[in-house]
C-alpha atoms as a PDB file:
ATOM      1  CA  UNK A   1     105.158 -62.186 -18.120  1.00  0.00           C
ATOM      2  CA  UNK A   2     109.017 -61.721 -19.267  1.00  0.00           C
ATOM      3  CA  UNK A   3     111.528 -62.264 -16.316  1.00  0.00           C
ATOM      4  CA  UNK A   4     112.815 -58.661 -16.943  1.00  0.00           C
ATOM      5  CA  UNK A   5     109.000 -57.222 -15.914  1.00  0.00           C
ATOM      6  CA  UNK A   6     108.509 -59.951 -13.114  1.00  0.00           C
ATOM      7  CA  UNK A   7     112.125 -58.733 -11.691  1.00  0.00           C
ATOM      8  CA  UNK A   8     110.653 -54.779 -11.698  1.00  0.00           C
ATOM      9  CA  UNK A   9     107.610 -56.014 -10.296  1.00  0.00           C
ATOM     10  CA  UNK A  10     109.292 -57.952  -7.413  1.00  0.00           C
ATOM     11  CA  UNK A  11     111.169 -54.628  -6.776  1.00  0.00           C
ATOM     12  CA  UNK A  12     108.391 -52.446  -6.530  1.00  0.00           C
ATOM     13  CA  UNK A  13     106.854 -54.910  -4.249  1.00  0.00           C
ATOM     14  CA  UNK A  14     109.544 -54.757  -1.689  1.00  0.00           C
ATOM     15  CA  UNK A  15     109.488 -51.123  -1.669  1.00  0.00           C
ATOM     16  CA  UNK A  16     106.065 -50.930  -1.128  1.00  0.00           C
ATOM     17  CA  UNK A  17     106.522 -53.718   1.801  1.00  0.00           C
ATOM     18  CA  UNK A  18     108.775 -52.057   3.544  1.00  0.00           C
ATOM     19  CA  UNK A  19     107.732 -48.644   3.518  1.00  0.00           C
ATOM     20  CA  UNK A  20     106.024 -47.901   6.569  1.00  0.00           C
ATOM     21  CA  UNK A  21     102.053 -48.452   6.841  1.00  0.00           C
ATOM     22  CA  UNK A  22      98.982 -49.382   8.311  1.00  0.00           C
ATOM     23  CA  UNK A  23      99.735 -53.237   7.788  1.00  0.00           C
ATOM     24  CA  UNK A  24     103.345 -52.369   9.205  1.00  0.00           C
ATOM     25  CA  UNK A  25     101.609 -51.233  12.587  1.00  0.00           C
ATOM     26  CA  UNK A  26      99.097 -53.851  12.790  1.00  0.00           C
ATOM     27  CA  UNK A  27     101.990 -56.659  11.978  1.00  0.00           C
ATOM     28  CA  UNK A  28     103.995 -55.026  14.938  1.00  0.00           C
ATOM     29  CA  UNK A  29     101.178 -54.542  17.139  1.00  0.00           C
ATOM     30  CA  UNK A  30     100.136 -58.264  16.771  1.00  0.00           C
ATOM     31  CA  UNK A  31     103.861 -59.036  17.498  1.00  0.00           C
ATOM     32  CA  UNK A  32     103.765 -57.209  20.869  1.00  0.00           C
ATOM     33  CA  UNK A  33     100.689 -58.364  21.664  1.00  0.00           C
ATOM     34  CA  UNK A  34     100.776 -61.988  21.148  1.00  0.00           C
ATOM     35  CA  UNK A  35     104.868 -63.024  20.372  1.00  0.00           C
ATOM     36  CA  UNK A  36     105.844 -63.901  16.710  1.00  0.00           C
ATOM     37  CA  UNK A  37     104.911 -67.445  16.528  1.00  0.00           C
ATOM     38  CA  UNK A  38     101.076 -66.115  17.221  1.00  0.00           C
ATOM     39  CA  UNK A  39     101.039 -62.686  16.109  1.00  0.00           C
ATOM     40  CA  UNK A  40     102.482 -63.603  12.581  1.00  0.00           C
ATOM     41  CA  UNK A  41      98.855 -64.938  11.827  1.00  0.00           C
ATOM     42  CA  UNK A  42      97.970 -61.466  11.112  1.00  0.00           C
ATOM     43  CA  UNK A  43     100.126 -61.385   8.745  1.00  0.00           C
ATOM     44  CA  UNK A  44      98.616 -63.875   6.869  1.00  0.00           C
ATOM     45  CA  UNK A  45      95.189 -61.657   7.555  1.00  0.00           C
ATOM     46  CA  UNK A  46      96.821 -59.073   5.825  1.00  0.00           C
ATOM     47  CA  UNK A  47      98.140 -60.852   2.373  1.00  0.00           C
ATOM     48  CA  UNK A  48      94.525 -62.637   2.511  1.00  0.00           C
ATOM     49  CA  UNK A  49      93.417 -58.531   2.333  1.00  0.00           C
ATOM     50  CA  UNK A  50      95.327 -57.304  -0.345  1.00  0.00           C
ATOM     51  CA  UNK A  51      94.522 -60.923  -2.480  1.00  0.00           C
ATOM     52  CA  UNK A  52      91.037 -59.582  -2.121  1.00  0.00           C
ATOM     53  CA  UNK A  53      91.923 -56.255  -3.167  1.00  0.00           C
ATOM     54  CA  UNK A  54      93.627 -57.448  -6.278  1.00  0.00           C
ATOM     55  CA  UNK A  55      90.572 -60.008  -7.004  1.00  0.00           C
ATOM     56  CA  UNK A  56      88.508 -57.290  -7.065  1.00  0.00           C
ATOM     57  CA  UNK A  57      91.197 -55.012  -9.266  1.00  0.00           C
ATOM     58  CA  UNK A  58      91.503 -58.463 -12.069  1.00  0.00           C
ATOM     59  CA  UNK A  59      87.267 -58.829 -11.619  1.00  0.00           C
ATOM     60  CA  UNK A  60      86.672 -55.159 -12.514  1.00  0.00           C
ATOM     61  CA  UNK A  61      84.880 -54.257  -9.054  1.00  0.00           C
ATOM     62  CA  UNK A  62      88.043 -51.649  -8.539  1.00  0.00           C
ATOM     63  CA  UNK A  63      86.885 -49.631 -11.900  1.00  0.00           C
ATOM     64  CA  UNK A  64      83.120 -49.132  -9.813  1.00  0.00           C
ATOM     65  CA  UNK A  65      85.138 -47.691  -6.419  1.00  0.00           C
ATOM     66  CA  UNK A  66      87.268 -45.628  -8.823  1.00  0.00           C
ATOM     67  CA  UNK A  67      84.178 -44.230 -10.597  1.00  0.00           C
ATOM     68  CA  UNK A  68      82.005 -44.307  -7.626  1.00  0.00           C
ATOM     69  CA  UNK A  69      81.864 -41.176  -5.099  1.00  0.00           C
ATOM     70  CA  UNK A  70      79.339 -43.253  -2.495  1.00  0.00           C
ATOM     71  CA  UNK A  71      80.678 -46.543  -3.444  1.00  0.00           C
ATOM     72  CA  UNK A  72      84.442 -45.401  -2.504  1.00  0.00           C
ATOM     73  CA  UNK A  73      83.350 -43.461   0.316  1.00  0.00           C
ATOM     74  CA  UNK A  74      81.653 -45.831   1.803  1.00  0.00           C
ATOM     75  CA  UNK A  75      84.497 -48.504   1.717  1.00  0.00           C
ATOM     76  CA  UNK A  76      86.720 -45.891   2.936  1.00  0.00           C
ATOM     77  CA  UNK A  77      84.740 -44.490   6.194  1.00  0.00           C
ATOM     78  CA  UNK A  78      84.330 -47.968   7.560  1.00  0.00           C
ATOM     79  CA  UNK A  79      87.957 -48.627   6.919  1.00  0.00           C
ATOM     80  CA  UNK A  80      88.237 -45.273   9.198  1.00  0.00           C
ATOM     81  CA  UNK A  81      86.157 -46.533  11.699  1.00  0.00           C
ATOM     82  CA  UNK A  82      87.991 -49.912  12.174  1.00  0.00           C
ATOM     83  CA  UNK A  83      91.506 -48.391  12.741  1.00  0.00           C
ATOM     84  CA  UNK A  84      90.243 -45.897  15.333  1.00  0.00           C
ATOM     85  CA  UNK A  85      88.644 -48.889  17.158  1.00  0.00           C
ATOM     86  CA  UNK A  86      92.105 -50.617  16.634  1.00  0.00           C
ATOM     87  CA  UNK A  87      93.596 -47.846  18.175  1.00  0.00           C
ATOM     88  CA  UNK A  88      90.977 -47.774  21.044  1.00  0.00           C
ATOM     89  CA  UNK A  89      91.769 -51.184  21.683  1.00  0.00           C
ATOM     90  CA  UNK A  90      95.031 -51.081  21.421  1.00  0.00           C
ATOM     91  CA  UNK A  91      95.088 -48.118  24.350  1.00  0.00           C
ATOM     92  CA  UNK A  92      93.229 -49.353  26.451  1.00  0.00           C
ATOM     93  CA  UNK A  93      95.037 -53.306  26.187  1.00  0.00           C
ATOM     94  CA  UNK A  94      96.152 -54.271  29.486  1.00  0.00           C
ATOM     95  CA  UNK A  95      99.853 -53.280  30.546  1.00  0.00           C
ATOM     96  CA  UNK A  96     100.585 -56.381  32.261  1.00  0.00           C
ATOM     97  CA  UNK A  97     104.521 -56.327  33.142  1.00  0.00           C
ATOM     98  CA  UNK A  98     106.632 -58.233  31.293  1.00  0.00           C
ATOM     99  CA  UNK A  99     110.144 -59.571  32.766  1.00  0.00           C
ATOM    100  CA  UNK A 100     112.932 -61.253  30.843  1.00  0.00           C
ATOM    101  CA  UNK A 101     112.562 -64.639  32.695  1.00  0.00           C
ATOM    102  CA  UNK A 102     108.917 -64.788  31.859  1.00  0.00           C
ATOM    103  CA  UNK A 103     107.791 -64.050  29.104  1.00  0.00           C
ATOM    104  CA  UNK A 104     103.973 -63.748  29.112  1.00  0.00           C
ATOM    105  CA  UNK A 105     102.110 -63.120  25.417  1.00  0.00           C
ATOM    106  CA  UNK A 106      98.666 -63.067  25.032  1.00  0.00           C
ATOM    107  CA  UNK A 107      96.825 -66.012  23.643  1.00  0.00           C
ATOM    108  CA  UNK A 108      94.793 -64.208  21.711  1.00  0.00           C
ATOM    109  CA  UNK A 109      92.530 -66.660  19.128  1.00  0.00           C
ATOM    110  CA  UNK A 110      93.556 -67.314  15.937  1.00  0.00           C
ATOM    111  CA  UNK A 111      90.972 -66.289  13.754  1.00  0.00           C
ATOM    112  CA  UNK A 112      90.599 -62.961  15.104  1.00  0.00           C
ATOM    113  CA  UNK A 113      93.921 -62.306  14.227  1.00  0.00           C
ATOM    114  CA  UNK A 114      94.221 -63.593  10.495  1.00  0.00           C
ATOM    115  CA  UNK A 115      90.614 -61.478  10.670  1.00  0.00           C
ATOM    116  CA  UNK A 116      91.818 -58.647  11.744  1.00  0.00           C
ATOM    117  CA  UNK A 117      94.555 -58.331   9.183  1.00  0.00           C
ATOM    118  CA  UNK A 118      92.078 -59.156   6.350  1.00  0.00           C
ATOM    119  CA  UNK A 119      89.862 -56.747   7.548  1.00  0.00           C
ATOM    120  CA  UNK A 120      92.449 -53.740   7.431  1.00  0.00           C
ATOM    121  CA  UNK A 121      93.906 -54.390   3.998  1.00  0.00           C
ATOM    122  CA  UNK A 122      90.233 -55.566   2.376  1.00  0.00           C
ATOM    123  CA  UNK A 123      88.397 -52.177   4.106  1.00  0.00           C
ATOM    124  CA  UNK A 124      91.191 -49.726   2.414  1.00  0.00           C
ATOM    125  CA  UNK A 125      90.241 -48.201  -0.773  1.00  0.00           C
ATOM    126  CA  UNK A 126      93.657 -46.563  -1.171  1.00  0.00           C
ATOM    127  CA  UNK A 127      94.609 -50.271  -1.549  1.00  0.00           C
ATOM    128  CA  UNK A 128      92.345 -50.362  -4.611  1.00  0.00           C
ATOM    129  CA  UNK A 129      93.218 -47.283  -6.319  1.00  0.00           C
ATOM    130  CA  UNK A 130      97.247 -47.957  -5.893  1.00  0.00           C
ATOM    131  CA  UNK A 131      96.390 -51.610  -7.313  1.00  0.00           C
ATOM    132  CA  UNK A 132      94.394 -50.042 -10.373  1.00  0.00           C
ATOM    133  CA  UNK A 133      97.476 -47.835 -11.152  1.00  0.00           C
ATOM    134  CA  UNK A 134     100.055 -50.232 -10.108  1.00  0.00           C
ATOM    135  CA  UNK A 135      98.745 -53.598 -11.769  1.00  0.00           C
ATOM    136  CA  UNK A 136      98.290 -52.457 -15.179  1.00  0.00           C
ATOM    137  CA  UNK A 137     102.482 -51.449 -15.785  1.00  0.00           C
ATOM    138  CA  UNK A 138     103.004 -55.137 -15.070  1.00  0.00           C
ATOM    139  CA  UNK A 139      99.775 -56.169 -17.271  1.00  0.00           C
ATOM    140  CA  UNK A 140     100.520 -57.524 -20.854  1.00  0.00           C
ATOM    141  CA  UNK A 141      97.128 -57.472 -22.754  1.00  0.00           C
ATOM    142  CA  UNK A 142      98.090 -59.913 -25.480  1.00  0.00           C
ATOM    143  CA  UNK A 143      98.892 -62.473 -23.122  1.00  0.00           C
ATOM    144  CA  UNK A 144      96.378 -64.597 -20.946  1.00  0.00           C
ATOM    145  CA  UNK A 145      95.207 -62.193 -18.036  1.00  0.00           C
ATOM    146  CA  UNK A 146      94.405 -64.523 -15.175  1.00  0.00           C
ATOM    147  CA  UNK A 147      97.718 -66.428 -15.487  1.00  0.00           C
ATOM    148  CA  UNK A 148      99.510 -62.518 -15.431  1.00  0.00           C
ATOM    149  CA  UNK A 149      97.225 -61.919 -12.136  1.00  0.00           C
ATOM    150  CA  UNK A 150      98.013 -65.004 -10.477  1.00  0.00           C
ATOM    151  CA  UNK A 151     102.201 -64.261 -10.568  1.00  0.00           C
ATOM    152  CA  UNK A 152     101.483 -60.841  -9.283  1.00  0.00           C
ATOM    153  CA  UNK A 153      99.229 -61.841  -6.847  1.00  0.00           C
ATOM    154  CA  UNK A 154     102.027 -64.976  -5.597  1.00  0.00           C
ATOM    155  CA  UNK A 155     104.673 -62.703  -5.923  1.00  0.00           C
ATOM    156  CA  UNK A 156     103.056 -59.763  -3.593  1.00  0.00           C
ATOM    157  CA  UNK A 157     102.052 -62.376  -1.117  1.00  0.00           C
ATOM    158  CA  UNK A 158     105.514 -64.229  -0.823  1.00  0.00           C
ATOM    159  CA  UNK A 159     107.087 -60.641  -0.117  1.00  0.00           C
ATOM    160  CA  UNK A 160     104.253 -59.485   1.887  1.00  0.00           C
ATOM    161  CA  UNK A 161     104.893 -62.770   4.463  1.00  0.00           C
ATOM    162  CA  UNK A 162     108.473 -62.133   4.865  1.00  0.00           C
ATOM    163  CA  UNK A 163     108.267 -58.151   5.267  1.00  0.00           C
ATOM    164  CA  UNK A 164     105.278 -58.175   7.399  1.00  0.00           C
ATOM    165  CA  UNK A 165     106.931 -61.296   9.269  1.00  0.00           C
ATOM    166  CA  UNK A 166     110.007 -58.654   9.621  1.00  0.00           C
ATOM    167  CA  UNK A 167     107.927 -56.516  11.469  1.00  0.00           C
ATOM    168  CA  UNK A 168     106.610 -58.685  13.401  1.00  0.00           C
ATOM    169  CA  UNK A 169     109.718 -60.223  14.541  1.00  0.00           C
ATOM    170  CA  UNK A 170     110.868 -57.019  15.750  1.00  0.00           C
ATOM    171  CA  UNK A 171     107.806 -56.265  18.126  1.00  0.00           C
ATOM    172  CA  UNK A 172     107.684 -59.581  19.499  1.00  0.00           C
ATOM    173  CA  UNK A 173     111.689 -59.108  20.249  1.00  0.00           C
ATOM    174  CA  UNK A 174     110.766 -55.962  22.492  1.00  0.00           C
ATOM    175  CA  UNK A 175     108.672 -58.301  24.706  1.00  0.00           C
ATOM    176  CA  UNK A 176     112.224 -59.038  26.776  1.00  0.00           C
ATOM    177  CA  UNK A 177     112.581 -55.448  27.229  1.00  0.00           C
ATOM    178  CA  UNK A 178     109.104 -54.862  28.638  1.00  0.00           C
ATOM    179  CA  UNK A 179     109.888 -55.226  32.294  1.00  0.00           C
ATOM    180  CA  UNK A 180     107.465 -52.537  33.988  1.00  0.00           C
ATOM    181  CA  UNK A 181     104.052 -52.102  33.525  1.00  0.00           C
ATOM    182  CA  UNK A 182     104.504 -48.627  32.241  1.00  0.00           C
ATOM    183  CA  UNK A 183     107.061 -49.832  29.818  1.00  0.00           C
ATOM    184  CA  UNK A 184     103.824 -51.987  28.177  1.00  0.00           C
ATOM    185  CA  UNK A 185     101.344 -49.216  28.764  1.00  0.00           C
ATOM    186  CA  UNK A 186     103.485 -46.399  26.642  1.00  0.00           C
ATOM    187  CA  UNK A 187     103.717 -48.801  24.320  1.00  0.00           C
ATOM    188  CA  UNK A 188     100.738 -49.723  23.960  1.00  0.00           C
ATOM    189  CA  UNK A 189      99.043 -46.036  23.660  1.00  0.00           C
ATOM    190  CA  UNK A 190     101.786 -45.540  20.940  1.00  0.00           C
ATOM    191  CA  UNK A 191     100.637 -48.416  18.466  1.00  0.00           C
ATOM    192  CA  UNK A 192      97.093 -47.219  19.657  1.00  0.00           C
ATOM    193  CA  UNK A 193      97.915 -43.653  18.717  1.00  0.00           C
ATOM    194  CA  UNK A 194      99.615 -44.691  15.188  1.00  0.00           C
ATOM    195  CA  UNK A 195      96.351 -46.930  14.326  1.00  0.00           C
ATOM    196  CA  UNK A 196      94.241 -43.363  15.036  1.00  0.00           C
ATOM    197  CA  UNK A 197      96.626 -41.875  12.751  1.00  0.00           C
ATOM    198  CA  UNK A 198      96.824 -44.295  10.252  1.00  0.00           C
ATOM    199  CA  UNK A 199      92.616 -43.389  10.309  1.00  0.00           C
ATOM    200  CA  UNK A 200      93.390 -39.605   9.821  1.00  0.00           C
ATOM    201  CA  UNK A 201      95.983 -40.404   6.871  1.00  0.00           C
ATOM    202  CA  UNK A 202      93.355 -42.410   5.025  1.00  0.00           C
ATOM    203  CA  UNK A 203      90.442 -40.059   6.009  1.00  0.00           C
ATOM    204  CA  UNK A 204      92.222 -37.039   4.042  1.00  0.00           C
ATOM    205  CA  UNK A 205      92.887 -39.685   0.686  1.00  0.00           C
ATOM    206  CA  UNK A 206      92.003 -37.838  -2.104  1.00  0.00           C
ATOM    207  CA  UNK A 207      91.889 -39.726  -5.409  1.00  0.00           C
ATOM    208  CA  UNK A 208      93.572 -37.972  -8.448  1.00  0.00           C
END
């Protein structure tokens, strides 16, 4: 891979970082939740999900949900289901008050978290279709394939741990603020709501 192609792909990796999405809300949900130092294991959750995505892009798996009606449906209902059971969680979490003195995260373990994130990046199938149209621009087929896969796959997960790290940095910051238990609730029911959404948004995906 030239540096020139490597330098557009790190681009187009931070703008698709940044932009708002489902791992956005989960990384800032498991920031409020649990406090950075804890909640940035989701993070890793979610580059471990889209490094399974793009293994099964480079392994040819992607071509089968691109051709596939049942097969893509399928991956893309149960990634449905799991954000509106985020989202049910996440309402119904406990709105414990928070003061600025005492700062009270949840200890929440940490394998469910680094689950949970692979879970929501490795269940969306709009994940796989972007990859399959994204991957190839960067893809040179005269050179060796796996060696091409393996800077794309570095270089998405080195951005993906700072931006998603960014996010959740600025949940876990809000903690202080939290000082009533309504403060958490509202809270709460909004990342809860934006998971539900997040469901609707990938329910109407259409491939082109």
């Amino acid at each position: 891979m030239t540096l020139s192609t490597w330098l557009a792909l790190f681009a187009a990796t931070w703008a698709i970082s940044l932009s708002p999405g489902v791992g956005a809300v989960a990384a800032m949900s498991a920031g409020l939740r649990c406090g950075f130092s804890r909640g940035y294991w989701n993070t890793i959750g979610l580059v471990l999900g889209i490094l399974a995505q793009l293994v099964v892009v480079g392994i040819g798996l992607g071509a089968l949900l691109s051709a596939s009606e049942l097969a893509f449906a399928a991956v893309k209902w149960l990634g449905v289901a799991y954000l509106v059971y985020l989202g049910w969680r996440q309402w119904r979490t406990d709105a414990a008050p928070v003061t600025a003195h005492a700062i009270a995260p949840q200890r929440e373990p940490i394998r469910q978290l680094v689950a949970r994130g692979f879970l929501i990046n490795a269940m969306n199938p709009k994940g796989t279709v972007f990859l399959l149209a994204v991957v190839p621009q960067f893809i040179d087929p005269a050179q060796t394939l796996w060696s091409q896969y393996v800077i794309i796959g570095g270089t998405m997960a080195s951005v993906d741990l700072i931006a998603m790290g960014l996010y959740t940095a600025l949940a876990a910051h809000l903690l202080r603020y939290l000082k009533q238990a309504h403060h958490v609730r509202w809270l709460n029911r909004c990342f809860g709501s934006l998971f539900v959404l997040a469901a609707v948004w990938l329910a109407t995906f259409r491939r082109v």
